[in-house]
N, C-alpha and C. Protein backbone atom coordinates (compact mmCIF):
# COMPACT_ATOMS: atom_id res chain seq x y z
N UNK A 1 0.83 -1.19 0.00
CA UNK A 1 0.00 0.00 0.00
C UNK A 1 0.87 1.24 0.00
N UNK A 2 0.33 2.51 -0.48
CA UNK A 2 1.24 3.53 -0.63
C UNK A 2 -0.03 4.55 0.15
N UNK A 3 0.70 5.69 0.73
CA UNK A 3 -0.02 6.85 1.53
C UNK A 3 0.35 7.87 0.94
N UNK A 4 -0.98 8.71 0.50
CA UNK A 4 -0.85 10.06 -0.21
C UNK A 4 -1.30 11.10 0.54
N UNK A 5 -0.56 12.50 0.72
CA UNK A 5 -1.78 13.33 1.40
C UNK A 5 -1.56 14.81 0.04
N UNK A 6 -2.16 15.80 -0.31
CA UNK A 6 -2.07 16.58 -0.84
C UNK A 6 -2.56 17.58 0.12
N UNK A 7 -0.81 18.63 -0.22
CA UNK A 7 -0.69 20.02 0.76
C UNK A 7 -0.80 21.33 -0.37
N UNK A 8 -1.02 21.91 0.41
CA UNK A 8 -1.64 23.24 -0.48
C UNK A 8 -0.14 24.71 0.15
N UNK A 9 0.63 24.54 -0.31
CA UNK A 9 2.31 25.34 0.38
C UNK A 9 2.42 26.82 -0.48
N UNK A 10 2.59 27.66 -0.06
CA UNK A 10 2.84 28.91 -0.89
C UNK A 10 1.72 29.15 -2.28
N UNK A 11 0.94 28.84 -2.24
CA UNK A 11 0.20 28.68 -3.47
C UNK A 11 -0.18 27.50 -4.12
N UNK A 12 0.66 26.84 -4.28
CA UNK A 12 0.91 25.61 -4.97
C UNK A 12 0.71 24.30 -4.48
N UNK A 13 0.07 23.10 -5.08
CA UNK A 13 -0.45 21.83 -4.52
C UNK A 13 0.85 20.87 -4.33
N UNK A 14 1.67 20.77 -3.71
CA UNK A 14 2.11 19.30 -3.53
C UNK A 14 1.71 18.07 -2.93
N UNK A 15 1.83 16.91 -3.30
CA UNK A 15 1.97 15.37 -2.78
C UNK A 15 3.30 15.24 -2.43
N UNK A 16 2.61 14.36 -1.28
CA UNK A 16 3.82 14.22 -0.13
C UNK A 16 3.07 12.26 -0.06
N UNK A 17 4.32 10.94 -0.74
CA UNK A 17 3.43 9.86 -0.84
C UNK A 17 4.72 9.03 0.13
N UNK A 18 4.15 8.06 0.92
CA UNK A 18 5.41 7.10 1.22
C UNK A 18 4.83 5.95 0.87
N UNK A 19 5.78 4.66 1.17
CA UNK A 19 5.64 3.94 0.51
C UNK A 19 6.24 2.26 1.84
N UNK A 20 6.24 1.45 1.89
CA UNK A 20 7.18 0.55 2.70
C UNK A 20 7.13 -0.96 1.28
N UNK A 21 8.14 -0.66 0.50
CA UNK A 21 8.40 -2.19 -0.46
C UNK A 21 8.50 -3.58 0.07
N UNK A 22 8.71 -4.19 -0.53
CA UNK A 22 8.92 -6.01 -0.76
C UNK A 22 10.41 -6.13 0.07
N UNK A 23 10.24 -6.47 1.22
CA UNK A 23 11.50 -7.04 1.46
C UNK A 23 11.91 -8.67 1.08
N UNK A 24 11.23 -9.24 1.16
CA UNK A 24 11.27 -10.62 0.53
C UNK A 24 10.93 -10.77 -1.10
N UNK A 25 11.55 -10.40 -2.27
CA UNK A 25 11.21 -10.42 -3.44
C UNK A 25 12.31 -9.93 -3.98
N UNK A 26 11.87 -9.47 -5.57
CA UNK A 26 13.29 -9.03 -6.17
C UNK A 26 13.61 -7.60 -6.62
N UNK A 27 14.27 -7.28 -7.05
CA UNK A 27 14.25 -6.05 -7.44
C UNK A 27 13.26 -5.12 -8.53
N UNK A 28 12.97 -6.04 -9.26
CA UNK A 28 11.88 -6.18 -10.36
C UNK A 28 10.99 -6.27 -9.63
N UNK A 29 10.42 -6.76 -9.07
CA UNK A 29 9.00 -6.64 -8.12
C UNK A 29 8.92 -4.80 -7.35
N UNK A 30 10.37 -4.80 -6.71
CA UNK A 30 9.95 -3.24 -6.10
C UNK A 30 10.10 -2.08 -6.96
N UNK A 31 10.79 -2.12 -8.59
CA UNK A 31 10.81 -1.27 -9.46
C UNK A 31 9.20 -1.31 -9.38
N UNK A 32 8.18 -2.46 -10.51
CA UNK A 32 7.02 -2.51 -10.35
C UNK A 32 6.30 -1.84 -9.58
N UNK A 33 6.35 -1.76 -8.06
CA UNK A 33 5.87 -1.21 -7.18
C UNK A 33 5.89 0.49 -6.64
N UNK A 34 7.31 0.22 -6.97
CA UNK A 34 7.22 2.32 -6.90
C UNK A 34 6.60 2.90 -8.32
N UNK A 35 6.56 2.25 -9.12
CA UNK A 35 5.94 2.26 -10.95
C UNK A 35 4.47 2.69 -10.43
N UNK A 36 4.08 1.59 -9.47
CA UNK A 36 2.42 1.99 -9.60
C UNK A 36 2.12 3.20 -8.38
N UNK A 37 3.13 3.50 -7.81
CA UNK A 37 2.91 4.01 -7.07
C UNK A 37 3.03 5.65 -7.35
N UNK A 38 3.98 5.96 -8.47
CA UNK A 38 4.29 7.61 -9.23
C UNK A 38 3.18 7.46 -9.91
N UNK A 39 2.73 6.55 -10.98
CA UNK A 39 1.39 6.40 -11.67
C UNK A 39 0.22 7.00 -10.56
N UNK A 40 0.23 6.32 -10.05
CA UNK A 40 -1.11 6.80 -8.66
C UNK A 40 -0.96 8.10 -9.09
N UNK A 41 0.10 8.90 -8.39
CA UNK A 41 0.64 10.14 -7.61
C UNK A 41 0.12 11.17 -9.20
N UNK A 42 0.55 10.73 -10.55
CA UNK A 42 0.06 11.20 -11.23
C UNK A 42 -1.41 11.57 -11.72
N UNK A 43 -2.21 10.42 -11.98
CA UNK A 43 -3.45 10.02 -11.47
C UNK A 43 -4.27 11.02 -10.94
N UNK A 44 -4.15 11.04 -9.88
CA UNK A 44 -4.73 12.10 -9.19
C UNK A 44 -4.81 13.43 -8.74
N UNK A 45 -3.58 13.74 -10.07
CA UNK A 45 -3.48 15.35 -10.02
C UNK A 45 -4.16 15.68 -11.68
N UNK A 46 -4.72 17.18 -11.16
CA UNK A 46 -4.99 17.95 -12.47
C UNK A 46 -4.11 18.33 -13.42
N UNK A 47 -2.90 17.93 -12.98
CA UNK A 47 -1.55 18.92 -13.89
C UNK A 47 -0.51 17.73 -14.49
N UNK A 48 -0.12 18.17 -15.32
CA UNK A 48 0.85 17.21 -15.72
C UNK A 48 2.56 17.11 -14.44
N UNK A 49 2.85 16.73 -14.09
CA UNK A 49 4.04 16.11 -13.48
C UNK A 49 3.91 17.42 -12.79
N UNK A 50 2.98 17.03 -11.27
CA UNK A 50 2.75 17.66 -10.50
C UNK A 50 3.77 17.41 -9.19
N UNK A 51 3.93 18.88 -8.33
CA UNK A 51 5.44 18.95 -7.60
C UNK A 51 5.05 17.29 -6.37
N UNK A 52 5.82 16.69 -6.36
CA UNK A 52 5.65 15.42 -4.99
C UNK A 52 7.11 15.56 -4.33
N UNK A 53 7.04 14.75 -3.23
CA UNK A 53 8.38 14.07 -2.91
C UNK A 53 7.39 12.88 -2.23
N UNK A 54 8.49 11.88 -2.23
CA UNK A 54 8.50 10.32 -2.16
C UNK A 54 9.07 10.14 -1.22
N UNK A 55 9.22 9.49 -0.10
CA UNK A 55 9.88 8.76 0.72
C UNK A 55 9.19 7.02 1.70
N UNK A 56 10.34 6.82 1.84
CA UNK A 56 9.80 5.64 2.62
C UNK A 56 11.14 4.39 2.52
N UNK A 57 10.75 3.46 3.15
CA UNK A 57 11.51 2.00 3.39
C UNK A 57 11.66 1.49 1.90
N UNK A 58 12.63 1.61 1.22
CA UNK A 58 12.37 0.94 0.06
C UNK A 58 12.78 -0.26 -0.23
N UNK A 59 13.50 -0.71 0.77
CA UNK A 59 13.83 -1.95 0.84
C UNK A 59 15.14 -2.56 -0.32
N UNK A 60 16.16 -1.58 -0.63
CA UNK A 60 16.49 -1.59 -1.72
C UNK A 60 18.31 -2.24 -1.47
N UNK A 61 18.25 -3.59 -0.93
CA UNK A 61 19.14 -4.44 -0.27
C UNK A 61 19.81 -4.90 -1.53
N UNK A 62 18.90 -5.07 -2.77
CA UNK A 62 19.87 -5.61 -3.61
C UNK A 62 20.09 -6.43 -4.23
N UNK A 63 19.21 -7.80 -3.25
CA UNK A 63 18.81 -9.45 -3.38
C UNK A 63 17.69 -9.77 -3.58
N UNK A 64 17.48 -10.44 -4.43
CA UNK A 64 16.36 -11.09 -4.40
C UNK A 64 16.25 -12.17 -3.77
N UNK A 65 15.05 -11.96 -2.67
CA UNK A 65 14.70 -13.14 -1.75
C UNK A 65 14.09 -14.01 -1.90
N UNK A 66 13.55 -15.02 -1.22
CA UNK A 66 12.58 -15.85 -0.93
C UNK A 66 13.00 -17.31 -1.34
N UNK A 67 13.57 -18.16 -0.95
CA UNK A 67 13.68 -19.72 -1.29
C UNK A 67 14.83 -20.24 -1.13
N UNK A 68 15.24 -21.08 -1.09
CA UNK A 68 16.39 -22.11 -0.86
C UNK A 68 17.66 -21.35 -2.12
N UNK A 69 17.18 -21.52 -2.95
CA UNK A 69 17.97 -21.26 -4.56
C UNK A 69 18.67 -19.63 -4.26
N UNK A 70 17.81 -18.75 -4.11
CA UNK A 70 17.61 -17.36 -4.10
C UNK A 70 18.50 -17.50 -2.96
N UNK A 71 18.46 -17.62 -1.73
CA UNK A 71 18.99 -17.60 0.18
C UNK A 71 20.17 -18.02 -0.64
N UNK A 72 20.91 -19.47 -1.18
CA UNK A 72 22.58 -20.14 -1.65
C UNK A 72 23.05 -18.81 -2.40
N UNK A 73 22.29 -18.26 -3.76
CA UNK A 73 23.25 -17.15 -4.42
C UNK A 73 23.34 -15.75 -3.68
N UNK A 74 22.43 -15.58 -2.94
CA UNK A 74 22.78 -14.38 -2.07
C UNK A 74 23.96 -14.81 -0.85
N UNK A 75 24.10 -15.89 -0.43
CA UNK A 75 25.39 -16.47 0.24
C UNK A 75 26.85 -15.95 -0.25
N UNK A 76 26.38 -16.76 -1.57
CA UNK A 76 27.46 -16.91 -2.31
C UNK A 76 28.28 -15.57 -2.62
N UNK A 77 27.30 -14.61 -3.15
CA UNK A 77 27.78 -13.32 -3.84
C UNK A 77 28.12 -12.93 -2.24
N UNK A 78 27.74 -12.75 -0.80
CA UNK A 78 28.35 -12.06 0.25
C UNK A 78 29.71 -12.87 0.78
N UNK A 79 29.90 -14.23 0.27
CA UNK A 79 30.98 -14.86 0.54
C UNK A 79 32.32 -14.25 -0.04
N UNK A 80 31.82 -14.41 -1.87
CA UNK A 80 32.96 -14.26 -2.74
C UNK A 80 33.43 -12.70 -2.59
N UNK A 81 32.09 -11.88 -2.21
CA UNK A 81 32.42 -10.49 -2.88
C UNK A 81 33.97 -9.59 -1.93
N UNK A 82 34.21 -9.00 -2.46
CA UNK A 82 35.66 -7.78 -1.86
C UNK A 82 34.27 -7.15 -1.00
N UNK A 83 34.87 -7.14 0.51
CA UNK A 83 33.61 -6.64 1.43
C UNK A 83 33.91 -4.93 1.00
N UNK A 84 34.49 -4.64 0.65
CA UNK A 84 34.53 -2.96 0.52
C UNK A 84 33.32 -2.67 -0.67
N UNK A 85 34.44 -3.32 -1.46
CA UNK A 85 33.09 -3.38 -2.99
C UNK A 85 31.54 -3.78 -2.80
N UNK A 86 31.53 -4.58 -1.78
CA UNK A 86 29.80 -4.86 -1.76
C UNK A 86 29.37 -3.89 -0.45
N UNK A 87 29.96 -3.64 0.15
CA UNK A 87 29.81 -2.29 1.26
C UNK A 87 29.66 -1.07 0.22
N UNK A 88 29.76 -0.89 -0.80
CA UNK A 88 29.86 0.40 -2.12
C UNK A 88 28.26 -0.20 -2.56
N UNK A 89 28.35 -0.90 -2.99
CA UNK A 89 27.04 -1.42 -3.72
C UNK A 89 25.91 -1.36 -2.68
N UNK A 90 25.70 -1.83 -1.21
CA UNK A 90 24.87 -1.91 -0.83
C UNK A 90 24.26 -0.74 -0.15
N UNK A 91 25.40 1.01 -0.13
CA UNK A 91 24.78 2.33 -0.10
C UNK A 91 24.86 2.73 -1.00
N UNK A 92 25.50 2.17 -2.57
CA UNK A 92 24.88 2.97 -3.95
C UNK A 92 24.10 1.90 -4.58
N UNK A 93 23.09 1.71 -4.38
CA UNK A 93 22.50 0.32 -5.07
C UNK A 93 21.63 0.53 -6.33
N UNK A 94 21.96 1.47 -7.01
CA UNK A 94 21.29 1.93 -8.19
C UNK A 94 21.13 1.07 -9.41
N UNK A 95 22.81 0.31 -9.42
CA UNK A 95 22.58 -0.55 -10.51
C UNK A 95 21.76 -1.59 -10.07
N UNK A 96 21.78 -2.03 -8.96
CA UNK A 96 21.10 -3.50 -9.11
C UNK A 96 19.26 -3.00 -8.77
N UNK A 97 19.39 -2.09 -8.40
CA UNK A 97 18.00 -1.51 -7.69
C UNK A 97 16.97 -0.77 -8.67
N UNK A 98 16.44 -1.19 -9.51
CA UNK A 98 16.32 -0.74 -11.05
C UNK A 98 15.12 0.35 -10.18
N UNK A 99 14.81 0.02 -9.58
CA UNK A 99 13.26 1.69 -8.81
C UNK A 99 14.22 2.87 -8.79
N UNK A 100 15.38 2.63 -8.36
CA UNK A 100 16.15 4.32 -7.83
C UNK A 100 15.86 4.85 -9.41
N UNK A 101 15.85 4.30 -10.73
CA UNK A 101 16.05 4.66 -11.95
C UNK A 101 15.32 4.72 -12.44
N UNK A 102 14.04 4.52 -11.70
CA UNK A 102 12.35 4.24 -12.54
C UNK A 102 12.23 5.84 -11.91
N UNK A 103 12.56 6.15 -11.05
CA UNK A 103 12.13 7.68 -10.71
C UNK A 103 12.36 8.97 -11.37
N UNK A 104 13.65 8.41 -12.32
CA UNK A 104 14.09 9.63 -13.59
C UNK A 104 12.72 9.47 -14.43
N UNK A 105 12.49 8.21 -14.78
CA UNK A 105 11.66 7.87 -15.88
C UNK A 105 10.54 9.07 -15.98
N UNK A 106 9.93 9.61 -14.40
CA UNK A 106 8.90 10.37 -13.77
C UNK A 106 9.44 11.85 -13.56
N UNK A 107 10.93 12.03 -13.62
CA UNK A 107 11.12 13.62 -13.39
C UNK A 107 11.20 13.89 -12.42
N UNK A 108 11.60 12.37 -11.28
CA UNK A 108 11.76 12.64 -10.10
C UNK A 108 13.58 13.28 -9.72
N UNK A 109 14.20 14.04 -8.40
CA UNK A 109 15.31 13.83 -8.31
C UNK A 109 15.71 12.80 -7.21
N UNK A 110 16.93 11.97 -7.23
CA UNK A 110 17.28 11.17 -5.97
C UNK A 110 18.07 11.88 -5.75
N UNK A 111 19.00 12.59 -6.39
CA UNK A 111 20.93 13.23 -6.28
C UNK A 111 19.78 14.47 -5.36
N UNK A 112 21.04 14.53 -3.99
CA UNK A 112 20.30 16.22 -3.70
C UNK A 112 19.37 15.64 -2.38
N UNK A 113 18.78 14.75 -2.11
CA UNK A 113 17.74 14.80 -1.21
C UNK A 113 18.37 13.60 -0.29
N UNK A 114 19.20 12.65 -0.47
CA UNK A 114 19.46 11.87 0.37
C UNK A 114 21.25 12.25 1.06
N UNK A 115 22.01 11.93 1.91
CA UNK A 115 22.54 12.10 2.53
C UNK A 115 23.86 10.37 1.93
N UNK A 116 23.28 9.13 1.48
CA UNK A 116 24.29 8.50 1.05
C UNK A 116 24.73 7.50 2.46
N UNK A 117 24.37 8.11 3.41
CA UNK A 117 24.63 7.11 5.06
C UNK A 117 23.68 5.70 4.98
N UNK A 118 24.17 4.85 6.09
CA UNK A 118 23.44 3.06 5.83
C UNK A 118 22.10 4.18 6.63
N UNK A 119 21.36 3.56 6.73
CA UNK A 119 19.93 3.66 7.53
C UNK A 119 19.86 2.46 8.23
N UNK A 120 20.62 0.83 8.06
CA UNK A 120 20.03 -0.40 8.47
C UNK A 120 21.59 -0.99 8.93
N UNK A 121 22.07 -1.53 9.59
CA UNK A 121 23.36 -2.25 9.51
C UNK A 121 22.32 -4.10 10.25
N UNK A 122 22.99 -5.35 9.31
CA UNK A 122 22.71 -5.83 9.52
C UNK A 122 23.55 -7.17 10.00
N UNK A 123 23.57 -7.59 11.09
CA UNK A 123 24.61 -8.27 11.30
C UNK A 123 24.54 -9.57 11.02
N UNK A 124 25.67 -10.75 11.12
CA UNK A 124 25.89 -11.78 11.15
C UNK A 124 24.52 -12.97 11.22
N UNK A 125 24.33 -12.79 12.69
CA UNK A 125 23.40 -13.12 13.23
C UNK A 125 22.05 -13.34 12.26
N UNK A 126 21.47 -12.15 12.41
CA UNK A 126 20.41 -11.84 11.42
C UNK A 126 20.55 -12.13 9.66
N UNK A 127 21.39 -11.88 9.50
CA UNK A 127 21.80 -12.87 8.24
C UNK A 127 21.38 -14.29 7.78
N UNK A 128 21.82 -14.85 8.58
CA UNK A 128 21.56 -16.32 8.70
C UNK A 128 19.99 -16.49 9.29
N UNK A 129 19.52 -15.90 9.94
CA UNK A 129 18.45 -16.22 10.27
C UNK A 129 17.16 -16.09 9.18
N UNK A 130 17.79 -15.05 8.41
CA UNK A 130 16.67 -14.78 7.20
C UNK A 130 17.13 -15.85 6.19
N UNK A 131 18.09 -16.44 6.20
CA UNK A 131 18.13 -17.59 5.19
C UNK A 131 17.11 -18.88 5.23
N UNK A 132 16.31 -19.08 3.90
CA UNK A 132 16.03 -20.11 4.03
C UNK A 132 16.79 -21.60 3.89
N UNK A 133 18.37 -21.72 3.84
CA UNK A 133 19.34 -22.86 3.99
C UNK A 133 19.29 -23.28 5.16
N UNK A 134 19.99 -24.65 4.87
CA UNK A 134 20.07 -25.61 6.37
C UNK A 134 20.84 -24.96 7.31
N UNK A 135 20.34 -25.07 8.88
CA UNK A 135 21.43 -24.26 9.97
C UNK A 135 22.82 -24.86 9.49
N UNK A 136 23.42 -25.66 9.28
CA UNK A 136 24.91 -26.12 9.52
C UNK A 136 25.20 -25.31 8.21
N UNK A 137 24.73 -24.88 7.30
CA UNK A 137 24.87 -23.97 6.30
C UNK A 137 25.53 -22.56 6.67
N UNK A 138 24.35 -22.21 7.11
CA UNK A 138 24.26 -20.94 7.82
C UNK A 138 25.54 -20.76 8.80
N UNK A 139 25.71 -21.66 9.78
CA UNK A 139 26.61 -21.59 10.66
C UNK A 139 27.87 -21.36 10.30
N UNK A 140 28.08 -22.39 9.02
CA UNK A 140 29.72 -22.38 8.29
C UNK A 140 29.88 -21.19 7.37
N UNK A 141 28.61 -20.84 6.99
CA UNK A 141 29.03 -19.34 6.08
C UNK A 141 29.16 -18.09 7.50
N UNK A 142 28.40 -18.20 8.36
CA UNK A 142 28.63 -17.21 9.53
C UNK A 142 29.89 -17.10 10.35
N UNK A 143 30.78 -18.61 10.27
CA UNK A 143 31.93 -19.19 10.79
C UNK A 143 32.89 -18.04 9.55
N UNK A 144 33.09 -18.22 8.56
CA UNK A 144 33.63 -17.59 7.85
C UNK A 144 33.51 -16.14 7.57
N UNK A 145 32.94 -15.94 7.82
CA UNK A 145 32.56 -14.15 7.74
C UNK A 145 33.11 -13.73 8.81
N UNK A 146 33.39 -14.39 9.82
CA UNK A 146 33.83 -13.36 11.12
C UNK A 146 32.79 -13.51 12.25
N UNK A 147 31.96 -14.38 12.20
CA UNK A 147 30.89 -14.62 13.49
C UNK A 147 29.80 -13.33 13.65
N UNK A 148 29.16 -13.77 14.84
CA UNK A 148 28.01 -12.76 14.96
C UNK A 148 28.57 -11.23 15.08
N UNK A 149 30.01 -10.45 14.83
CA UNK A 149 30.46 -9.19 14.77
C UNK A 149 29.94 -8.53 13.65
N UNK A 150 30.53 -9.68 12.75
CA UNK A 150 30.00 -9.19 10.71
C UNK A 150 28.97 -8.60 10.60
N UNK A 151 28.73 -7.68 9.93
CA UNK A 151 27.59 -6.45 9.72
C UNK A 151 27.38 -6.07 8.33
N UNK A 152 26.64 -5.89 7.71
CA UNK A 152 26.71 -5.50 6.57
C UNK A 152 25.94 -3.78 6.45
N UNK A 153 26.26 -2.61 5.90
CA UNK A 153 25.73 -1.33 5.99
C UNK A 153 24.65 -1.53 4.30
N UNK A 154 23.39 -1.07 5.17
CA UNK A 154 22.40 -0.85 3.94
C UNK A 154 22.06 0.76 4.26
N UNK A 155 21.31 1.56 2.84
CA UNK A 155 20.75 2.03 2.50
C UNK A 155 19.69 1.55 2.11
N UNK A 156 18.63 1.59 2.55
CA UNK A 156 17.65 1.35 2.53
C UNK A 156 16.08 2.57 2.47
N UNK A 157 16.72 3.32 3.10
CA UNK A 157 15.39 4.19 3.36
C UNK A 157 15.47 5.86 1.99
N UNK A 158 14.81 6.00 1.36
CA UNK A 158 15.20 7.18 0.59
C UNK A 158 13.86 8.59 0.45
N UNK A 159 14.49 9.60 -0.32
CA UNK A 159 13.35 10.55 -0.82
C UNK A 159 13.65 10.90 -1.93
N UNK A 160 12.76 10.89 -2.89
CA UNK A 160 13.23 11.66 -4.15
C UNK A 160 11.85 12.27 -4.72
N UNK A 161 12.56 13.52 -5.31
CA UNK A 161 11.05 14.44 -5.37
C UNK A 161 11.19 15.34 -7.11
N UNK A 162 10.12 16.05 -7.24
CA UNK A 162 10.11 16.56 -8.16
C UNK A 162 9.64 17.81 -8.52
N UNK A 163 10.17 18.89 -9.02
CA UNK A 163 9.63 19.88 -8.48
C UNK A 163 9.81 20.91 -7.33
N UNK A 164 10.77 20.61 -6.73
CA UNK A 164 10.77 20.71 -5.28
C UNK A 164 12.89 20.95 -5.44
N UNK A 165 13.12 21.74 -4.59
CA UNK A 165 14.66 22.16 -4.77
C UNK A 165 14.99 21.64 -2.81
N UNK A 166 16.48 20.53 -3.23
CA UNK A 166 16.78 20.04 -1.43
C UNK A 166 17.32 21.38 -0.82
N UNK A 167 17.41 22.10 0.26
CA UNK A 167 18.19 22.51 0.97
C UNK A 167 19.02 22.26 1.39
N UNK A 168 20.86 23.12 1.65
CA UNK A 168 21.66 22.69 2.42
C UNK A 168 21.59 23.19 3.63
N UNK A 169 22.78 23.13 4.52
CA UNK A 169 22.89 23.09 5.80
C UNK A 169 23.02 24.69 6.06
N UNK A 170 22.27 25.71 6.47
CA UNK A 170 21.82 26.84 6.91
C UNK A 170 21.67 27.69 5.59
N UNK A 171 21.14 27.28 4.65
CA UNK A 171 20.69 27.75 3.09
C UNK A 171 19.99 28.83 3.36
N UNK A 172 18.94 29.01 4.51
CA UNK A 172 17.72 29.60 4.29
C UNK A 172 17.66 29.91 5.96
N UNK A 173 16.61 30.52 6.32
CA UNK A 173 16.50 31.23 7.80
C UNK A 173 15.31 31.07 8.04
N UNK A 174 14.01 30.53 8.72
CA UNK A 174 12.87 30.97 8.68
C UNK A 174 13.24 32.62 9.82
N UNK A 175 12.03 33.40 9.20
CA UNK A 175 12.07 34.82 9.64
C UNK A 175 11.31 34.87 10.66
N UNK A 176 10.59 33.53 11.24
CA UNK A 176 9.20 33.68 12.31
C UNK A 176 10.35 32.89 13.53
N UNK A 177 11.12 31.95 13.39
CA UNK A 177 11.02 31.37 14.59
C UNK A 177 13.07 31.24 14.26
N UNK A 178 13.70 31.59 13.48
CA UNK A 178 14.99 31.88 13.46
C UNK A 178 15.91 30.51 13.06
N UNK A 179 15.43 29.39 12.79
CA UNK A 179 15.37 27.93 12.63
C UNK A 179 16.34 28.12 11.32
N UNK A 180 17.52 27.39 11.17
CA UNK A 180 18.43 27.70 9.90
C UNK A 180 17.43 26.16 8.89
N UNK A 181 17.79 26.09 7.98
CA UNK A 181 17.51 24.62 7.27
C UNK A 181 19.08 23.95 7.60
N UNK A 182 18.64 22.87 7.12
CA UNK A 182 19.77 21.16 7.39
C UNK A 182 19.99 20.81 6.20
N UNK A 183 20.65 20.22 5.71
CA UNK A 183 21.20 19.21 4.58
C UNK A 183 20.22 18.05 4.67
N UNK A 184 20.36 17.01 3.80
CA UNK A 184 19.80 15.81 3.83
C UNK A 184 20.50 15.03 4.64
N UNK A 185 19.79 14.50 5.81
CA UNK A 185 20.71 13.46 6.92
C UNK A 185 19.70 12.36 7.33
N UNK A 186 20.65 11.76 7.42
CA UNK A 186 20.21 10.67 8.00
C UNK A 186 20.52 11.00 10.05
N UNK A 187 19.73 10.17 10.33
CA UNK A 187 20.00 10.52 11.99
C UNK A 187 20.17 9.36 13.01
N UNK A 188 21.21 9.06 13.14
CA UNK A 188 21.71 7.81 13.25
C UNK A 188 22.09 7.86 15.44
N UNK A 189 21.80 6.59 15.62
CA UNK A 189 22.49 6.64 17.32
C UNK A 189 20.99 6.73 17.75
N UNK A 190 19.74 7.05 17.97
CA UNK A 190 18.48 7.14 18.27
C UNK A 190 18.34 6.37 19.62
N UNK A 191 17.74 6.11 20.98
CA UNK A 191 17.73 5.01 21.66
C UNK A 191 16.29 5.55 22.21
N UNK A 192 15.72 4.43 22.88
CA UNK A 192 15.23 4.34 23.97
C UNK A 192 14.77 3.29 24.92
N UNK A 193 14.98 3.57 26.00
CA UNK A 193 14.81 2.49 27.02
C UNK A 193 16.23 1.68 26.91
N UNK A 194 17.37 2.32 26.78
CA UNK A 194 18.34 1.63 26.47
C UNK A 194 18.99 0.63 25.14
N UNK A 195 17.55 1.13 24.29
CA UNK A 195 17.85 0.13 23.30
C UNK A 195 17.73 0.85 21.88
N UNK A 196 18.05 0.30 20.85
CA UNK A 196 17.96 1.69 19.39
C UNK A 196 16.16 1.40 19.39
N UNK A 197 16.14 2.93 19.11
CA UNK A 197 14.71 2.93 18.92
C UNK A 197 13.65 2.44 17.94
N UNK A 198 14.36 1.91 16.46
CA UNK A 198 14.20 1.42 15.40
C UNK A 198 14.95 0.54 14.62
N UNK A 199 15.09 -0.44 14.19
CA UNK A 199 15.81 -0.74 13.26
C UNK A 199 16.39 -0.43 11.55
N UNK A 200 15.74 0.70 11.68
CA UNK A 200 16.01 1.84 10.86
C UNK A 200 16.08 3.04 11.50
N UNK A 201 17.41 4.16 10.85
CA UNK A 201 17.64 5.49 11.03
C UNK A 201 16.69 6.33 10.25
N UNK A 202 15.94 6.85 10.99
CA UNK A 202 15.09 8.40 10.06
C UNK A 202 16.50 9.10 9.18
N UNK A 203 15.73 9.75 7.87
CA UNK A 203 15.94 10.17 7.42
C UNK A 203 14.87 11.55 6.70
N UNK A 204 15.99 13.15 7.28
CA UNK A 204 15.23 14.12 6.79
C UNK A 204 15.52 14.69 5.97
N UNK A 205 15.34 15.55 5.51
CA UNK A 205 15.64 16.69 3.95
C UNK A 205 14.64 18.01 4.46
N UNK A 206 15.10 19.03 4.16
CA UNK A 206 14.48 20.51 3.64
C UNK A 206 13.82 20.35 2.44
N UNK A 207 13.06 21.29 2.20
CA UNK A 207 13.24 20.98 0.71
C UNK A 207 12.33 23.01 0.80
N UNK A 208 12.70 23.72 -0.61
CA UNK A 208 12.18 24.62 -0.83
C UNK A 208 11.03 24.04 -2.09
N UNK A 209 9.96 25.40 -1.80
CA UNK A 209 8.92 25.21 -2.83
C UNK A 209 8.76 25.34 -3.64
């Protein structure tokens, strides 16, 4: 499901839509899905490529999930890969993530509104547990990685908009309450009750109208 609200800002109508994707599926499934989801956003405006921004969980890990077959080659590629190089891929995941590129298709921007930081680090542990392979599987690929320390950094969470210009870090002043604007960040360290408050980092942006 996707959530739309339409704001009425300086004159002008924007959509403001989020979204939470397929974490178990492929990349082709969540291109599909943000597809129907700018379609919507279009849809229901009077104007042609009316101003939005987009955000939400996009789930954009990289792998395609779900099954025995799918769980061995996602092994495989985190076994073989240069961990730097797949640490590059899994906060620029554009090539394998064909949605970040379905959003040009729409006149959306990604460059400018995100910040480029993991939002998700996922460890060892949790790794293996989302596999559908046999535990002694799991165990000997977890044995090799470095044990329950191993982490992998995702990007996962994004905004990309259209119409709409990001702010940097004290760009602008509001004149009522003296508030500078921020850059695009992610906001990482969060706790409560002693514990992280999410398993995802928020992520904000400015944006002018």
């Amino acid at each position: 499901m996707g959530v739309m609200v339409k704001l009425h800002l300086s004159g002008r109508e924007v959509t403001a839509a989020t979204a939470h994707l397929d974490v178990v599926n492929t990349p082709r499934c969540r291109q599909a899905q943000i597809r129907a989801l700018l379609e919507a956003i279009d849809a229901g405006s009077a104007t042609s490529s009316p101003p939005a921004i987009v955000g939400g969980d996009l789930n954009t890990h990289t792998f395609a999930r779900g099954g025995r077959l799918r769980g061995a080659l996602n092994l495989a590629r985190i076994l073989i890969a240069n961990r730097q190089a797949l640490a590059r891929d899994l906060l620029n995941p554009s090539d394998r993530e064909p949605l970040l590129r379905e959003f040009g298709k729409f006149d959306y921007q990604v460059k400018g509104f995100n910040d480029g930081q993991p939002t998700n680090q996922v460890g060892g542990d949790e790794l293996g547990a989302s596999s559908a392979l046999p535990l002694i599987v799991r165990k000997l690929a977890l044995k090799r990685l470095g044990g329950p320390e191993f982490s992998l950094p995702f990007r996962l969470d994004w905004f990309a908009a259209r119409g709409l210009v990001p702010l940097s870090e004290a760009e602008i002043e509001d004149r009522e309450t003296g508030i500078r604007s921020i850059g695009p960040s992610t906001v990482s360290g969060l706790q409560s009750d002693g514990g992280r408050l999410s398993d995802h980092d928020p992520i904000v942006v400015d944006i002018r109208i």
